[in-house]
N, C-alpha and C. Protein backbone atom coordinates (compact mmCIF):
# COMPACT_ATOMS: atom_id res chain seq x y z
N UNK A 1 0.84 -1.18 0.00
CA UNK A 1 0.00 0.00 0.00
C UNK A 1 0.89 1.25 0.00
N UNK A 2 0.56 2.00 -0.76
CA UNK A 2 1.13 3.04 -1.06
C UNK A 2 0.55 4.46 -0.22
N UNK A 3 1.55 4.95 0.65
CA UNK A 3 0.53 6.38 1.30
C UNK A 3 0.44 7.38 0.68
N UNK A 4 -0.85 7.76 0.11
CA UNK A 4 -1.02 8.83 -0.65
C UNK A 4 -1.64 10.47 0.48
N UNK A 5 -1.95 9.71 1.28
CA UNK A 5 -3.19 10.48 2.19
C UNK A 5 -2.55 10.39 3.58
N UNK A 6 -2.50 11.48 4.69
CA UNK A 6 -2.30 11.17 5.96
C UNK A 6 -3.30 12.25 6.45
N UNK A 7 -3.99 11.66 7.74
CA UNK A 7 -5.24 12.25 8.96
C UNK A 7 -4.82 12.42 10.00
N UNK A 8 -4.88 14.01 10.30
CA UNK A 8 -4.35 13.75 11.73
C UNK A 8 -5.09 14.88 12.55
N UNK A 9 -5.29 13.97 13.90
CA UNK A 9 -6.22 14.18 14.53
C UNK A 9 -5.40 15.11 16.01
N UNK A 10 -5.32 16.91 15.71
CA UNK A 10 -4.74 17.23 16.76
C UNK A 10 -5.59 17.55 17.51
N UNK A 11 -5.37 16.79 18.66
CA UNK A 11 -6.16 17.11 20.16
C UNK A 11 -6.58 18.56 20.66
N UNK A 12 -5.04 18.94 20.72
CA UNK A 12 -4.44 20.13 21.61
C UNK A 12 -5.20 21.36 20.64
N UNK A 13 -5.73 21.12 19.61
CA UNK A 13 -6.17 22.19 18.58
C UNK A 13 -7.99 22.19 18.33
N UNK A 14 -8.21 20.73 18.50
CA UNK A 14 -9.12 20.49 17.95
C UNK A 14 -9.34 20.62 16.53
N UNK A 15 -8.34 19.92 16.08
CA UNK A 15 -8.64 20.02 14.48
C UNK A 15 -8.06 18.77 13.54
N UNK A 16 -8.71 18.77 12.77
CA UNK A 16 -8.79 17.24 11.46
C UNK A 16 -7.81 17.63 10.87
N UNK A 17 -6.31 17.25 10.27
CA UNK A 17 -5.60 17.91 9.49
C UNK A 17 -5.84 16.74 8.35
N UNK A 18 -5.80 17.23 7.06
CA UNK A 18 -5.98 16.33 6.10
C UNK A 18 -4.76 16.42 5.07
N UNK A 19 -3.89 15.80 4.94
CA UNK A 19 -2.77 16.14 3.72
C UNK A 19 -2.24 15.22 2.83
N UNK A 20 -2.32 15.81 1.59
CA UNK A 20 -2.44 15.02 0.43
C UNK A 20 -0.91 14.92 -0.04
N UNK A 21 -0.12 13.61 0.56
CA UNK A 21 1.09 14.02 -0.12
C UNK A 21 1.40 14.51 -1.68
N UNK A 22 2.58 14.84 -2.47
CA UNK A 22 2.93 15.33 -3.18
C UNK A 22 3.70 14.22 -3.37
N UNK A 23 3.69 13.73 -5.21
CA UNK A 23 4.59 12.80 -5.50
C UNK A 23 6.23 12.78 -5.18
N UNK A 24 6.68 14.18 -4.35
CA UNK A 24 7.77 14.18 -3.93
C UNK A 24 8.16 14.08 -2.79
N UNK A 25 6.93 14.13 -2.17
CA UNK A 25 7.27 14.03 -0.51
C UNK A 25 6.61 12.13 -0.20
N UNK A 26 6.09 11.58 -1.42
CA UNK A 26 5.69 9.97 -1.19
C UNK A 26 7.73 9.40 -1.13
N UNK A 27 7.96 10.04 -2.48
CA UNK A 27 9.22 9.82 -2.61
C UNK A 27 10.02 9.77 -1.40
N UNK A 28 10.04 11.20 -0.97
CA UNK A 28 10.96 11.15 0.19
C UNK A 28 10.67 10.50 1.54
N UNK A 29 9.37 9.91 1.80
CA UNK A 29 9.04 9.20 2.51
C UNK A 29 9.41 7.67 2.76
N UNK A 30 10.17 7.31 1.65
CA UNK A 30 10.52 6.08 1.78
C UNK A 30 12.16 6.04 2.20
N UNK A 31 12.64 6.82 2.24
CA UNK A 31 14.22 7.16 2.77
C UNK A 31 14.00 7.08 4.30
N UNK A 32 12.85 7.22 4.77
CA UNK A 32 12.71 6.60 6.45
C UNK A 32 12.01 5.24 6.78
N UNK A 33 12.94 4.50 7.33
CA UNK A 33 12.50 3.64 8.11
C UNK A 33 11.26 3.68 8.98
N UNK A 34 11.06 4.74 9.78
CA UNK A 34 9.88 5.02 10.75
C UNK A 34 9.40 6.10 10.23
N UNK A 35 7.85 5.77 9.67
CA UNK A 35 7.44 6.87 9.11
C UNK A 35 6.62 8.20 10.21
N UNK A 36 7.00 7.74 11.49
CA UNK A 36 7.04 9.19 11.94
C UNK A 36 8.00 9.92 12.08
N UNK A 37 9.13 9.80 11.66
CA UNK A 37 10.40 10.38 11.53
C UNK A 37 10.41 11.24 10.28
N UNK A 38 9.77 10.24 9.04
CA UNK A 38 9.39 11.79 8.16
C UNK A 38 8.06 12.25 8.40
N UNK A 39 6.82 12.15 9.10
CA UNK A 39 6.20 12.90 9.54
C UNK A 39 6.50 14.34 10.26
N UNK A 40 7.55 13.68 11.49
CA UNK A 40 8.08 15.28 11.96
C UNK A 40 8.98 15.98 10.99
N UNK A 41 9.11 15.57 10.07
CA UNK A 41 9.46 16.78 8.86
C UNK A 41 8.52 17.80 8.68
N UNK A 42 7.51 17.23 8.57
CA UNK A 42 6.20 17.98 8.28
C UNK A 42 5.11 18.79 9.26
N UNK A 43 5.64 18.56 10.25
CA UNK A 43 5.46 19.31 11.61
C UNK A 43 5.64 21.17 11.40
N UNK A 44 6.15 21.48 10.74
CA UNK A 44 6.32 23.01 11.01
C UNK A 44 5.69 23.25 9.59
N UNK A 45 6.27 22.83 8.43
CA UNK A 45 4.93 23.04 7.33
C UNK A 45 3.25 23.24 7.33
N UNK A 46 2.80 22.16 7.97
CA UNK A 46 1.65 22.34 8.18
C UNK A 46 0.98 22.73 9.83
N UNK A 47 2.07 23.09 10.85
CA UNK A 47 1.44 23.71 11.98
C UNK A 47 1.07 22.56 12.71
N UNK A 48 1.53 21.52 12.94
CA UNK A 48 0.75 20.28 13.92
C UNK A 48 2.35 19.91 14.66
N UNK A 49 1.96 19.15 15.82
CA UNK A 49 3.04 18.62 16.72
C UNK A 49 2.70 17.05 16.61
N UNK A 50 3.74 15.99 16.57
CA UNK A 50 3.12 14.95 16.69
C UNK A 50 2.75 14.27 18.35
N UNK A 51 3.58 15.32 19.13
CA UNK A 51 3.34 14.41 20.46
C UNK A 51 1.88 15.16 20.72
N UNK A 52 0.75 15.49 20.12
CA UNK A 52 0.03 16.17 20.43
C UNK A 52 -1.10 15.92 19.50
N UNK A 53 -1.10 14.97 18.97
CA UNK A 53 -2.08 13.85 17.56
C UNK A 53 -2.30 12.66 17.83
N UNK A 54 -2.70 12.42 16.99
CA UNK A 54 -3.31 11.16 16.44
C UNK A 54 -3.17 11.07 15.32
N UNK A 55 -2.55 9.91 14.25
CA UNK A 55 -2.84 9.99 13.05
C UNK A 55 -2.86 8.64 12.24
N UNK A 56 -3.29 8.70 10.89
CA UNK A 56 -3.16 7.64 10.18
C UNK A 56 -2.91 8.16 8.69
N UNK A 57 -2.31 6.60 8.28
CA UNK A 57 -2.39 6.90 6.59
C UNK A 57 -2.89 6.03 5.51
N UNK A 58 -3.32 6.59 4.56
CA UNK A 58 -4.29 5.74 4.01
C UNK A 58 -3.36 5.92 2.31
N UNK A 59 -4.25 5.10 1.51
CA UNK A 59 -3.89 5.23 -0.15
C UNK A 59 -4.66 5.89 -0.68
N UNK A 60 -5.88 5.77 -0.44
CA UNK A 60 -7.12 6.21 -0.85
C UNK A 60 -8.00 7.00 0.44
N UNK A 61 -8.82 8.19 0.07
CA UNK A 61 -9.23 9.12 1.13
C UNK A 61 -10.68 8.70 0.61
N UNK A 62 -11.90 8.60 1.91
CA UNK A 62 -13.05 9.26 1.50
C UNK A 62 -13.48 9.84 2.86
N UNK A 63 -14.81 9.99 3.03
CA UNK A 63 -15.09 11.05 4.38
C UNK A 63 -16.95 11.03 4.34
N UNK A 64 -16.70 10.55 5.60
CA UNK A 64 -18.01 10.99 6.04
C UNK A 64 -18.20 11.73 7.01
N UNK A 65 -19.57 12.41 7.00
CA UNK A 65 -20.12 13.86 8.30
C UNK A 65 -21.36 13.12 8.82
N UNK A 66 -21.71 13.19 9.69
CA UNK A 66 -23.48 13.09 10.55
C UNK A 66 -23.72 14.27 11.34
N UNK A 67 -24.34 14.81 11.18
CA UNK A 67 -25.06 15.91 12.46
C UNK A 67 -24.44 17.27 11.77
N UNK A 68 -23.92 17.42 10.49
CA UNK A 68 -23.06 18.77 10.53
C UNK A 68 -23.84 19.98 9.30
């Protein structure tokens, strides 16, 4: 499975972060062994902390709402 998609769920913010890698950052994602190691790359780009989330990654994104 290939990660195209990562969700992350910051607590401390209350907020859904949704990010769509870039065929260059899938790339550079595989130069780490632990892919939260290149996650905290991405920590100051998009404004999130990881000791302060939740997250996952997917290949494919879809999304559902109730009550909104």
């Amino acid at each position: 499975m290939e990660t195209n998609y990562i969700i992350i769920f910051d607590y401390s913010a209350g907020e859904v972060i949704k990010i769509k890698l870039t065929k260059e950052q899938i790339e550079e994602s595989y130069k780490y062994d632990d892919f939260e190691a290149f996650l905290e790359t991405l920590e100051d780009k998009y404004d999130f902390k990881l000791n302060n989330c939740l997250w996952m990654s997917t290949e494919t994104y879809s999304e559902r709402s109730f009550g909104f």
